[in-house]
Protein backbone atom coordinates (compact mmCIF):
# COMPACT_ATOMS: atom_id res chain seq x y z
CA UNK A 1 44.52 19.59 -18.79
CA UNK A 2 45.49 17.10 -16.07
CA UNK A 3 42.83 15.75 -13.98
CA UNK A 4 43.49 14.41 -10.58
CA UNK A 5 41.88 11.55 -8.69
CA UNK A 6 41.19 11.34 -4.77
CA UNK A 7 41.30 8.60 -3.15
CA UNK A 8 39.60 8.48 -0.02
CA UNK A 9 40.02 6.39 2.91
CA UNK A 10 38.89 2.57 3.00
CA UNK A 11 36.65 3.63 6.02
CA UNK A 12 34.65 6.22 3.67
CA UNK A 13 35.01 3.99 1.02
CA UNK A 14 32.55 1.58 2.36
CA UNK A 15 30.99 3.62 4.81
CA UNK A 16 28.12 3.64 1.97
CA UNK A 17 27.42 -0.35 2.13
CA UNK A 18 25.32 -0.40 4.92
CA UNK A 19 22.86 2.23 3.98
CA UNK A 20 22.75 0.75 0.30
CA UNK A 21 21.94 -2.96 1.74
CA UNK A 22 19.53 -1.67 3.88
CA UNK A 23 17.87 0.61 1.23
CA UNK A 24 17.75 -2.31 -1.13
CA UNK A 25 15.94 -4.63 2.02
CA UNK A 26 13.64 -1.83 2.22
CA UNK A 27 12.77 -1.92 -1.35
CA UNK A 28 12.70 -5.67 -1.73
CA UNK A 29 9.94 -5.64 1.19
CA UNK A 30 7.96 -2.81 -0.60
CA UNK A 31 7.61 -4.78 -3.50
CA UNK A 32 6.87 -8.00 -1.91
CA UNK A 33 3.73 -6.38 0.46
CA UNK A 34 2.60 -4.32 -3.18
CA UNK A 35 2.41 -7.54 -4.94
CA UNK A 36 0.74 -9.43 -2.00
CA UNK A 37 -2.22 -6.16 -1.60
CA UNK A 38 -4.23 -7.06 -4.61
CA UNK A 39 -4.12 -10.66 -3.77
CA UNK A 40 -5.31 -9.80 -0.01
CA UNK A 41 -7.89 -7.32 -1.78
CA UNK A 42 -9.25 -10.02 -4.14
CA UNK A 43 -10.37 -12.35 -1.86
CA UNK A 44 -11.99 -9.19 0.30
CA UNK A 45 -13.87 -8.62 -2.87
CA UNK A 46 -15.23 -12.32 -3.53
CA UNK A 47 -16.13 -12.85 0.24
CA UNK A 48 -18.21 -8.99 0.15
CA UNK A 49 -19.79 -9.97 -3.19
CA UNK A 50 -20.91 -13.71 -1.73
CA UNK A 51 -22.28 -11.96 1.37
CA UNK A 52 -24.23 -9.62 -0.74
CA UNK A 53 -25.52 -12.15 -2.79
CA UNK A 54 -26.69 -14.27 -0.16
CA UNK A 55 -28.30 -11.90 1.87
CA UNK A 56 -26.14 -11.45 4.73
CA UNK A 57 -25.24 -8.28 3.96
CA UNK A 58 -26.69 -5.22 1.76
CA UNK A 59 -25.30 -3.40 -1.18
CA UNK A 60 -23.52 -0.68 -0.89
CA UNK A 61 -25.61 1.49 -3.25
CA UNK A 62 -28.24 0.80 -0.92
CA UNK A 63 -26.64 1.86 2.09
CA UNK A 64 -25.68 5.16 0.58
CA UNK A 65 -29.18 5.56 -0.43
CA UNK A 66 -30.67 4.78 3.42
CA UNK A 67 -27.60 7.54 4.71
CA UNK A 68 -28.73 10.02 2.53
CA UNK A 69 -32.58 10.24 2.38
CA UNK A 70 -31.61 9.93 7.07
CA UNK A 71 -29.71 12.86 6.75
CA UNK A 72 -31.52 15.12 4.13
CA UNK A 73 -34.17 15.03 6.61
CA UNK A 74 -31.94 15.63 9.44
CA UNK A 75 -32.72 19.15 10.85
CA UNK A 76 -29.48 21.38 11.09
């Protein structure tokens, strides 16, 4: 069995690049804002968990806790 090969033009040859560089610049940025989330996150974390400590703020358990005994009281 003889198998044949197309070639096709130079212009649909590449016509590909473009859409394959910009994919990749797409990806590269994906990955560079997921591994600089948790980072951001972290320091959300420490500066919530200082401000509960000190005062400034309360707990979220406690809020929950306010929010529901205000609204299981709360006529419908």
């Amino acid at each position: 069995m003889k198998t044949f090969h197309v070639r096709r033009p130079a212009r649909l040859r590449h016509a590909s690049r473009p859409a394959f560089a910009l994919a990749l610049a797409g990806a590269a940025l994906a990955l560079a804002l997921g591994i600089a989330a948790p980072a951001h996150a972290d320091k959300d974390a420490d500066r919530a968990r200082a401000a509960v400590q000190s005062g400034e703020i309360l707990p979220l358990s406690r809020i929950l806790e306010a929010v529901s005994q205000r609204t299981s009281t709360f006529p419908c």
